[in-house]
C-alpha atoms as a PDB file:
ATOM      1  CA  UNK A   1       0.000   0.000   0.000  1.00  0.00           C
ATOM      2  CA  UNK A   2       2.323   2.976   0.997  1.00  0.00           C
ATOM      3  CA  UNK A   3       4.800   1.079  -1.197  1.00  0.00           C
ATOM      4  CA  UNK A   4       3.159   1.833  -4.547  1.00  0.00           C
ATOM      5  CA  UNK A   5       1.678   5.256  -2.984  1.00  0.00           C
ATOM      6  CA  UNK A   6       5.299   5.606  -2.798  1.00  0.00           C
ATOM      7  CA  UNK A   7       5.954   5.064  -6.551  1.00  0.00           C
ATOM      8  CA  UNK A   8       3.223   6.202  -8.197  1.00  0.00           C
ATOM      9  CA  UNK A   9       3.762   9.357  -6.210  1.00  0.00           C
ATOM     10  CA  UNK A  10       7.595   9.571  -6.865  1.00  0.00           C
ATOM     11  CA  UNK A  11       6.777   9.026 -10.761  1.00  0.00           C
ATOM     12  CA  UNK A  12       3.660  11.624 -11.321  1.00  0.00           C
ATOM     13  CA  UNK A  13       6.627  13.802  -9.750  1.00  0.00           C
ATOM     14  CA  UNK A  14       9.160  13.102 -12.240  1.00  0.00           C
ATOM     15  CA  UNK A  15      10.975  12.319  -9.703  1.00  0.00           C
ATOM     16  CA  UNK A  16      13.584   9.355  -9.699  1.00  0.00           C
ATOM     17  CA  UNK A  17      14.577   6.993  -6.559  1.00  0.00           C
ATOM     18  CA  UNK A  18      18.162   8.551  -6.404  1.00  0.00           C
ATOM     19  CA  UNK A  19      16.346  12.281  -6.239  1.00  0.00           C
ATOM     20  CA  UNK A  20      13.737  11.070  -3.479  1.00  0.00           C
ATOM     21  CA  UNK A  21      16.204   9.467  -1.464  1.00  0.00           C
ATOM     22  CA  UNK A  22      18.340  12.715  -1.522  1.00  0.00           C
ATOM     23  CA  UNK A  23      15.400  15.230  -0.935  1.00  0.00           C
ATOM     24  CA  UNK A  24      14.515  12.795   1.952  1.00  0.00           C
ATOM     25  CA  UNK A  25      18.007  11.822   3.301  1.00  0.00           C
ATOM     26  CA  UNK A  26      17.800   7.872   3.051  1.00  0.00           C
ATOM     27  CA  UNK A  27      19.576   5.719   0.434  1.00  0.00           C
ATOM     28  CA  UNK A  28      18.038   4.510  -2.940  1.00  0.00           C
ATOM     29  CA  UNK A  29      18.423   1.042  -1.576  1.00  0.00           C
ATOM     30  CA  UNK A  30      15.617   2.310   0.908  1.00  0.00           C
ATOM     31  CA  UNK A  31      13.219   3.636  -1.646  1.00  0.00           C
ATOM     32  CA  UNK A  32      13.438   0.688  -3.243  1.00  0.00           C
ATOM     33  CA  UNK A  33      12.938  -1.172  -0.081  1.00  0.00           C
ATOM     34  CA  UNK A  34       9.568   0.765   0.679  1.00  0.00           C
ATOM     35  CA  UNK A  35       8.343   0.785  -3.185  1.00  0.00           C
ATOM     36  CA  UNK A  36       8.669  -3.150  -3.007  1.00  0.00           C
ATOM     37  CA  UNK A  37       7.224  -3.070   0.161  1.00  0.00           C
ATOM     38  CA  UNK A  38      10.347  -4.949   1.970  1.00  0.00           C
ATOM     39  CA  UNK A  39      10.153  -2.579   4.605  1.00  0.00           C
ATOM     40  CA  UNK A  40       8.061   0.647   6.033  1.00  0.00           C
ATOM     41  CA  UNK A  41       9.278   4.177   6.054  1.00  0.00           C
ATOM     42  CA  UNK A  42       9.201   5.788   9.538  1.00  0.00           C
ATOM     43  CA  UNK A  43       6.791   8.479  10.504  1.00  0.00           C
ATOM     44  CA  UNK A  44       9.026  11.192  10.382  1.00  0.00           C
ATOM     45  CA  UNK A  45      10.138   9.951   6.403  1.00  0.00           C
ATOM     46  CA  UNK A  46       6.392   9.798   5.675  1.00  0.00           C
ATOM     47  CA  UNK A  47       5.415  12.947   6.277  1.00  0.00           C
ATOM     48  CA  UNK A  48       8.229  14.689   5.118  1.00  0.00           C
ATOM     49  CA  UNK A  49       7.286  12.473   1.734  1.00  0.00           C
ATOM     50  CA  UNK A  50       3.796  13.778   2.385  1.00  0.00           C
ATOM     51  CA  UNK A  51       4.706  17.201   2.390  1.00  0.00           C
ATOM     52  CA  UNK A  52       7.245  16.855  -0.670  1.00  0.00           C
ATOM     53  CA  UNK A  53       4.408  15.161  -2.748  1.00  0.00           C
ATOM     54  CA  UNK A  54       2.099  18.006  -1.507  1.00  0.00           C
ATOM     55  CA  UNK A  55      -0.217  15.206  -0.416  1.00  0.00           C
ATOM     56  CA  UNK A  56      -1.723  15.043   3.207  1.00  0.00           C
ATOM     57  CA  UNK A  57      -0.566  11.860   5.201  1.00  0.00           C
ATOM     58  CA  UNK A  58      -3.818  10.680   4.991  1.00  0.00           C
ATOM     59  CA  UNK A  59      -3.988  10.034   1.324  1.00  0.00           C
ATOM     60  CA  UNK A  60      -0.047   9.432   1.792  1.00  0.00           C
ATOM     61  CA  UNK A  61      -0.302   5.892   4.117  1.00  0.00           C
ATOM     62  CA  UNK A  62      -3.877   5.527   2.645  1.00  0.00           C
ATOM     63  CA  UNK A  63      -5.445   2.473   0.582  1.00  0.00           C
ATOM     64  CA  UNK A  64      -6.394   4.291  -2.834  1.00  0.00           C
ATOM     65  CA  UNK A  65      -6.174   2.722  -5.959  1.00  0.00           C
ATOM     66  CA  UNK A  66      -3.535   3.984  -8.962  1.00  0.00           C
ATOM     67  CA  UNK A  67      -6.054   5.949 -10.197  1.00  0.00           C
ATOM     68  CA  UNK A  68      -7.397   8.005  -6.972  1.00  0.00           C
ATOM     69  CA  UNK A  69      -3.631   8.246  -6.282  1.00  0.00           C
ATOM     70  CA  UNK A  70      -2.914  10.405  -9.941  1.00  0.00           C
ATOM     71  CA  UNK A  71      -6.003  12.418  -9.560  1.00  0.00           C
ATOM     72  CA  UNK A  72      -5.042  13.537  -5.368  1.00  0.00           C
ATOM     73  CA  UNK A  73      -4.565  17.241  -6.195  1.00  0.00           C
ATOM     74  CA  UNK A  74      -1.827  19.048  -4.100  1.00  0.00           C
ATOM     75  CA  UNK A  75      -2.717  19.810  -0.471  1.00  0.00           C
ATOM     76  CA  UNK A  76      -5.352  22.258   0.289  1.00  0.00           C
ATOM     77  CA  UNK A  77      -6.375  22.093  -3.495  1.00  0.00           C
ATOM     78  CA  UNK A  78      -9.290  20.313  -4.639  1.00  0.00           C
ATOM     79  CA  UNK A  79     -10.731  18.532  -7.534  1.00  0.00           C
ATOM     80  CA  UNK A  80     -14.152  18.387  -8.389  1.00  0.00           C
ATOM     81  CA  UNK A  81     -14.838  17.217 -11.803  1.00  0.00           C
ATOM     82  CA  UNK A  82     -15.841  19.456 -15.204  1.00  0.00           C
ATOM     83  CA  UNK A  83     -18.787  21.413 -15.337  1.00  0.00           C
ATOM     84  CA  UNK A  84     -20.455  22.569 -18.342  1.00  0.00           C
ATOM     85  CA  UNK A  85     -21.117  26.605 -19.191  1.00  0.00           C
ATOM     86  CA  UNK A  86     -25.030  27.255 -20.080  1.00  0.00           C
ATOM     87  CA  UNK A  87     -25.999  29.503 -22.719  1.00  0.00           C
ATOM     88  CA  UNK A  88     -26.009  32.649 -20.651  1.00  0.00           C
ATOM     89  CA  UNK A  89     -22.965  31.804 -18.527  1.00  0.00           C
ATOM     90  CA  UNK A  90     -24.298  30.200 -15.878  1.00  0.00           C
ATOM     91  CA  UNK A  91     -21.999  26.683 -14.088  1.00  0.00           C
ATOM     92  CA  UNK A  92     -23.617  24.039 -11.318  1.00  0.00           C
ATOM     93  CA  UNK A  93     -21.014  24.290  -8.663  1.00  0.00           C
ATOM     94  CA  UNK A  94     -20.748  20.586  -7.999  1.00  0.00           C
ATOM     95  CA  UNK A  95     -22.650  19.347  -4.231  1.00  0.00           C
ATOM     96  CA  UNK A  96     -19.042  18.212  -2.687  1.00  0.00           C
ATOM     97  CA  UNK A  97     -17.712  22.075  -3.187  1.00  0.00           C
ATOM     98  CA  UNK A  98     -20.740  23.752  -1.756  1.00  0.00           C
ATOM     99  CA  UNK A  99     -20.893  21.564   0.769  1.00  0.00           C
ATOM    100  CA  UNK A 100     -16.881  22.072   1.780  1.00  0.00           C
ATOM    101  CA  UNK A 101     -17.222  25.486   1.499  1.00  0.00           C
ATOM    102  CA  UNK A 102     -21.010  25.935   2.558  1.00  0.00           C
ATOM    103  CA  UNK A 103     -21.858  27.546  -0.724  1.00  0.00           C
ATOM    104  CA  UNK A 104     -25.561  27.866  -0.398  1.00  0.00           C
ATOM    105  CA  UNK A 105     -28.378  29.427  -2.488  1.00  0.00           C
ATOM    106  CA  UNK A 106     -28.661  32.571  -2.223  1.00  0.00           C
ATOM    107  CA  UNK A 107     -25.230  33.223  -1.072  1.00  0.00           C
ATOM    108  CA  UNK A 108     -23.249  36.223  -3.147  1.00  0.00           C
ATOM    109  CA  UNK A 109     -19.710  34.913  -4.722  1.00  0.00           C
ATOM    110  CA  UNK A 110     -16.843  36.999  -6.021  1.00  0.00           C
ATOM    111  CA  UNK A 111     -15.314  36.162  -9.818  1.00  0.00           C
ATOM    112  CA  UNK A 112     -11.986  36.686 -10.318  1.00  0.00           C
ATOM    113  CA  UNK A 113      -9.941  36.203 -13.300  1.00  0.00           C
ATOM    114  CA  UNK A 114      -5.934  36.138 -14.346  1.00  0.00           C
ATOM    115  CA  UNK A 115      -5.002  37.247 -17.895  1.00  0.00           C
ATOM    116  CA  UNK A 116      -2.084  35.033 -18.576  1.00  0.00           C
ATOM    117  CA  UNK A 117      -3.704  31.422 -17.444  1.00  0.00           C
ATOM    118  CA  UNK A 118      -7.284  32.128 -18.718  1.00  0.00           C
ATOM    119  CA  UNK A 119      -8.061  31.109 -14.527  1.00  0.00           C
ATOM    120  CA  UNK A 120     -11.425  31.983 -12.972  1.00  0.00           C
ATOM    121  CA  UNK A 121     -11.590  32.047  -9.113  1.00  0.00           C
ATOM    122  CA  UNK A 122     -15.018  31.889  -7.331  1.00  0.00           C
ATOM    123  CA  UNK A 123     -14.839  32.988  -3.828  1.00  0.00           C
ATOM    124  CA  UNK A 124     -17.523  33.658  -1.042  1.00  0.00           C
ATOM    125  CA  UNK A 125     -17.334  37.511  -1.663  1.00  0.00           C
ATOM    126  CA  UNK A 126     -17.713  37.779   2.838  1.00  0.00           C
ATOM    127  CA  UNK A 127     -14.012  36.325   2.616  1.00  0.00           C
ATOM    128  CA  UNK A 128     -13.030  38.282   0.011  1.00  0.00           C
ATOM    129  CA  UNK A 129     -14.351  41.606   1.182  1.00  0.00           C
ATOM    130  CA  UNK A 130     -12.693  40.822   4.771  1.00  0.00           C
ATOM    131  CA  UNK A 131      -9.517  40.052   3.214  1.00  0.00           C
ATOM    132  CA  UNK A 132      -9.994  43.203   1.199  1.00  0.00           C
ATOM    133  CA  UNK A 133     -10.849  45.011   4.736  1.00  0.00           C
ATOM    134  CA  UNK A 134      -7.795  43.366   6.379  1.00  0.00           C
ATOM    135  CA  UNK A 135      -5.082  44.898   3.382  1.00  0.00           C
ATOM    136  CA  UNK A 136      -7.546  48.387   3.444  1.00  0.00           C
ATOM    137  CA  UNK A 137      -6.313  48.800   6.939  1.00  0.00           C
ATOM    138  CA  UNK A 138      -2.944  47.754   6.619  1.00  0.00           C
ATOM    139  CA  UNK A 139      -1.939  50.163   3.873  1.00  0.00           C
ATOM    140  CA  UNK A 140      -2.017  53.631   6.079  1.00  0.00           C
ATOM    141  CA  UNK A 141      -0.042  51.694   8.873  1.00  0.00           C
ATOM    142  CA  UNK A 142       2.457  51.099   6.008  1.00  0.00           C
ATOM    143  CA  UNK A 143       2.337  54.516   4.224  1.00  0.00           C
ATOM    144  CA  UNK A 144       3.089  56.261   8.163  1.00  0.00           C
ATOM    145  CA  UNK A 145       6.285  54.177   8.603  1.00  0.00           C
ATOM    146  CA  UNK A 146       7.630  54.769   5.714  1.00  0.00           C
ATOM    147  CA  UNK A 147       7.425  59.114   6.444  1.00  0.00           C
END
C-alpha cells in the first residue's frame, strides 16, 4: 500500500529513486525497499514524503487505488470534476464544493480572473471583502512608517 503510494507518487513527480532518497536523506536502496514493500518508512520519512508530494498523510499511508492516487490534487487544493457553461454563462457548482465550502443558495460569490492562465476564481465575496478590509487597513499603517 504505501509502497506503490510511494511510486506512483515519486513518478507523477518526475521524480527518480536517487532524487527522493536525496530530498529525503535515506539511500536509494531504501526507496526501493519501501516501493517493493520490503520494509516501512518511519513516521518522520512519511510525512516529510507527504509534504514533498504536496499530499496530506492521509492520502499518503492511505489504501487508494492507482487511479485516486494520480487524480489527489496538491494539499489544500481540490478537484471536483468538469462542469459545463449554459448559454447565458451560468456553471452548477458541484454538491461536494458547496458543501466544503457551505456555498448555499442565495449566497453572493466573487469572480476573479488572471489574464495570462485564462483562470477563474469563485470565492464567497464575505471572505473576500474581509480580506480586502484586512489589506484596506494595513496600507495607512504602512504609508506612516515609511514618512
Amino acid at each position: 500500500m504505501i509502497g506503490m503510494n510511494i511510486r506512483i507518487l515519486r513518478k507523477r513527480n518526475k521524480m527518480s529513486q536517487e532524487v527522493l532518497a536525496e530530498k529525503i536523506d535515506v539511500s536509494r536502496q531504501t526507496i526501493t525497499k519501501w516501493e517493493n514493500g520490503e520494509a516501512l518508512p518511519d513516521i518522520q520519512k512519511s510525512k516529510r514524503m507527504a509534504d514533498l508530494f504536496q499530499v496530506s498523510l492521509d492520502q499518503f499511508t492511505g489504501e487508494l487505488s492507482e487511479e485516486e492516487l494520480m487524480q489527489i490534487g496538491p494539499k489544500g487544493k481540490q478537484f471536483f470534476g468538469v462542469v459545463k457553461v449554459g448559454e447565458r454563462g451560468q456553471i452548477v457548482i458541484p454538491k461536494e464544493a458547496r458543501e466544503l465550502y457551505q456555498i448555499q443558495a442565495g449566497d453572493k460569490l466573487v469572480v476573479l480572473g488572471e489574464d495570462v492562465t485564462k483562470g477563474i476564481a469563485i470565492l464567497k465575496s464575505e471572505s473576500f471583502l474581509e480580506f480586502a478590509e484586512m489589506i484596506r487597513k494595513a496600507e495607512p499603517e504602512e504609508e506612516s512608517n515609511n514618512e
